[in-house]
Protein backbone atom coordinates (compact mmCIF):
# COMPACT_ATOMS: atom_id res chain seq x y z
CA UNK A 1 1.25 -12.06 25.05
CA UNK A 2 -1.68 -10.75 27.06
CA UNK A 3 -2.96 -7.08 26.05
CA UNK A 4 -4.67 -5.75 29.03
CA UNK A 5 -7.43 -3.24 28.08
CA UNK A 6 -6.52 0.13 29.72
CA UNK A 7 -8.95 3.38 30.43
CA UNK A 8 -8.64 6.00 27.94
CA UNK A 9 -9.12 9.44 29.32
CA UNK A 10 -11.17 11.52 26.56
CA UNK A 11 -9.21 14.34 26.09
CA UNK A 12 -6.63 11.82 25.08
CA UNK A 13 -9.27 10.36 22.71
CA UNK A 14 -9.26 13.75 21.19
CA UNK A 15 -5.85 14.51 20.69
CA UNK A 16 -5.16 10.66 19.03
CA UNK A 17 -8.32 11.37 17.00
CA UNK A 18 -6.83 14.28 15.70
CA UNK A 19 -3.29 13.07 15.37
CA UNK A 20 -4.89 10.26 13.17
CA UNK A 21 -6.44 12.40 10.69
CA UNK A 22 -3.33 14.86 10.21
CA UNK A 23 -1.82 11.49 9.71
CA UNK A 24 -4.65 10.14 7.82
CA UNK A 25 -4.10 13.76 5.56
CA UNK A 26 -0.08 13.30 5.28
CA UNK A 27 -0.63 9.73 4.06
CA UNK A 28 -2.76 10.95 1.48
CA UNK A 29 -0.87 13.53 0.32
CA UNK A 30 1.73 11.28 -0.06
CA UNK A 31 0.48 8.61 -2.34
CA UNK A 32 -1.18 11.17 -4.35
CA UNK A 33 2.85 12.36 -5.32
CA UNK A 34 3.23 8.55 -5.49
CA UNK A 35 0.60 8.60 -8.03
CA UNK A 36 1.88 11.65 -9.80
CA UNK A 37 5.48 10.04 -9.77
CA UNK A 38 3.80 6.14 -11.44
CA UNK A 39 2.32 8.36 -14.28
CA UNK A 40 -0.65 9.62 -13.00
CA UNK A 41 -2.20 6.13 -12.02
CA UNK A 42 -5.10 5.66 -9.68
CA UNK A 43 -4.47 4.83 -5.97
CA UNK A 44 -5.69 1.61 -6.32
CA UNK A 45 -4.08 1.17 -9.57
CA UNK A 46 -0.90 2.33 -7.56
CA UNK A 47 -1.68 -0.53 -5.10
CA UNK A 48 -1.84 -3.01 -7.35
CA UNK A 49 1.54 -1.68 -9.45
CA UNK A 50 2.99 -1.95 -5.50
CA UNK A 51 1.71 -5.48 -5.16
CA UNK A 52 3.12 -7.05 -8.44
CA UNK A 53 6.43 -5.22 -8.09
CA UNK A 54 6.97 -6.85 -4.47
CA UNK A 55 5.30 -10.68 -5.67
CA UNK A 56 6.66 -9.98 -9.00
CA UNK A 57 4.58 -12.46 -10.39
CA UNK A 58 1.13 -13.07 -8.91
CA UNK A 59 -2.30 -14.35 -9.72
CA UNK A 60 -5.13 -11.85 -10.46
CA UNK A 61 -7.36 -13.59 -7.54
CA UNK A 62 -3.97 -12.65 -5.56
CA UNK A 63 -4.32 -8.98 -6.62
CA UNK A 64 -8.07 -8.71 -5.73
CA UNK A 65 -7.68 -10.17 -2.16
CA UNK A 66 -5.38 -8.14 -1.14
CA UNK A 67 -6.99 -4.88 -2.25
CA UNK A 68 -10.35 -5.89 -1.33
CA UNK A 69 -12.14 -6.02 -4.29
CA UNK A 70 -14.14 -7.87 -6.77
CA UNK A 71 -12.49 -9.55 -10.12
CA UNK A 72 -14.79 -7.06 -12.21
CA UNK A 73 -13.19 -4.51 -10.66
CA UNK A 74 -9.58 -5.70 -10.90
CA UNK A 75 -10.21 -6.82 -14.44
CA UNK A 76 -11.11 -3.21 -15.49
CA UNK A 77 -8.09 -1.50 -13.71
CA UNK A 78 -5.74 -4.14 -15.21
CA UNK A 79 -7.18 -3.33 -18.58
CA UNK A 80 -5.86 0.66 -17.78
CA UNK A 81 -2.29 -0.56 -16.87
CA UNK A 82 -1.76 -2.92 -19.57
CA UNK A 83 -3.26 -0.26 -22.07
CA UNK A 84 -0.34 2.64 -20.08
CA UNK A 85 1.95 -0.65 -20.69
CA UNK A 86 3.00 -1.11 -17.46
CA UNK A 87 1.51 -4.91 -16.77
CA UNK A 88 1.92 -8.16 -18.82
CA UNK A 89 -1.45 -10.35 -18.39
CA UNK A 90 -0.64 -14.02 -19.27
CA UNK A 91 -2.55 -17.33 -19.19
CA UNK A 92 -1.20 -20.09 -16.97
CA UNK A 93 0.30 -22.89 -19.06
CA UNK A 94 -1.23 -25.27 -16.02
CA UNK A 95 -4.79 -23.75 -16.32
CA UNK A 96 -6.48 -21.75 -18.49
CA UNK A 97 -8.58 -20.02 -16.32
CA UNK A 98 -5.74 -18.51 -14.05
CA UNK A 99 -4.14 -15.22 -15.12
CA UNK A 100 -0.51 -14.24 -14.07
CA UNK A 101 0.27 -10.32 -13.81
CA UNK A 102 3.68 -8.94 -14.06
CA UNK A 103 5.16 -5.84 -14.56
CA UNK A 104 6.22 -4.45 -18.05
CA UNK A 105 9.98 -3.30 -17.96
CA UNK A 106 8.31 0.53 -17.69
CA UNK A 107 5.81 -0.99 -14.87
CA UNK A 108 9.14 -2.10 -13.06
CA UNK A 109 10.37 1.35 -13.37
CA UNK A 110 7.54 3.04 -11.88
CA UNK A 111 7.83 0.20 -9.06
CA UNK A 112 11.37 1.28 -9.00
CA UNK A 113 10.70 5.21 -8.35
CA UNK A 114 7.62 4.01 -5.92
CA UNK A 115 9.81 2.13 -3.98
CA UNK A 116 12.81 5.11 -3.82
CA UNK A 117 10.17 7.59 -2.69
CA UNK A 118 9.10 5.34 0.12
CA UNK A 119 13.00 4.95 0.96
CA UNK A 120 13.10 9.00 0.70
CA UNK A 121 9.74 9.63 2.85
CA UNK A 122 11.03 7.30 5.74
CA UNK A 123 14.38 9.02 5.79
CA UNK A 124 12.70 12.19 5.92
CA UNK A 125 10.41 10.92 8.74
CA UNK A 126 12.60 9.08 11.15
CA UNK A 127 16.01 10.99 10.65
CA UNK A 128 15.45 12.89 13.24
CA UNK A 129 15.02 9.88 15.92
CA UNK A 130 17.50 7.20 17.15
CA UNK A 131 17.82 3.69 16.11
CA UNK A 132 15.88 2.62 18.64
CA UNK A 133 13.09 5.35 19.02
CA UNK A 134 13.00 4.50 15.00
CA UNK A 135 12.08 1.06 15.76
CA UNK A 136 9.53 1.29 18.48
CA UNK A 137 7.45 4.17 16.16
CA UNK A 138 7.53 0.98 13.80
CA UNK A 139 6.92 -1.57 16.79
CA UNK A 140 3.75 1.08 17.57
CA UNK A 141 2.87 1.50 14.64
CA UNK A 142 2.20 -2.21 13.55
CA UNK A 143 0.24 -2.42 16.95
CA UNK A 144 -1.87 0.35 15.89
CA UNK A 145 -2.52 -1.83 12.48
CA UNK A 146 -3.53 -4.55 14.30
CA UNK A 147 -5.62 -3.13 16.97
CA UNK A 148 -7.47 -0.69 13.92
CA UNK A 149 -10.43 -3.31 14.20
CA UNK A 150 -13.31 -0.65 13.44
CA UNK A 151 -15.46 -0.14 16.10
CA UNK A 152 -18.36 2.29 13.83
């Protein structure tokens, strides 16, 4: 598929720049109640819990590509979730050096109410649209992901 570049008139620029941050705002909002609802966990500790409950069982290399961050960093936020009990660190029986992560029956439980939020937020947000307006906002809004290349 070919994706012709197409003039963008600058009040238009405006009004998506805007839209983005209100978005950018209700997003936020939203995973800080996520947070609140896990136990008062970190957003990127609330990542990670996200991560491990989809994967259910996943290398801690895994974990820091996805999020984007160094092992130090990973290692020190895993220490705060096993210590809340809500991740199982294990040594591979293959190799010593690679560490499994998986969620503690409360970690699945927090997954759990994670996940029925989500459920809750998207019924909330595309109720009021038709099967298939519901699935070109999701259509769009993948193509926004994709096309977010930063351009600062």
């Amino acid at each position: 598929m070919v994706i012709t570049s197409m003039k963008v008139k600058e009040e238009t620029k405006e009004k998506f720049a805007e839209a983005m941050d209100l978005l950018v705002r209700a997003i936020k909002n939203n995973t800080e109640n996520c947070t609140k609802l896990c136990g008062v966990v970190s957003e990127k500790e609330l990542f990670i819990l996200n991560f491990v409950g989809q994967k259910q069982n996943v290398k801690m290399s895994d974990i820091a590509e996805n999020i984007a961050a160094p092992m130090s960093t990973i290692t020190s936020i895993m220490d705060k979730l096993v210590e809340r009990k809500l991740i199982n660190r294990d040594h591979s029986g293959e190799d010593r050096r690679v560490i499994n992560v998986s969620l503690t029956t409360d970690g699945k439980t927090a997954f759990k109410s994670l996940q029925n939020k989500k459920k809750k937020t998207a019924d909330t947000m595309l109720s009021n649209y038709s099967e298939k307006e519901q699935t070109l906002i999701i259509k769009h809004i993948n193509q926004l992901i994709a096309s977010s290349n930063p351009h600062w």
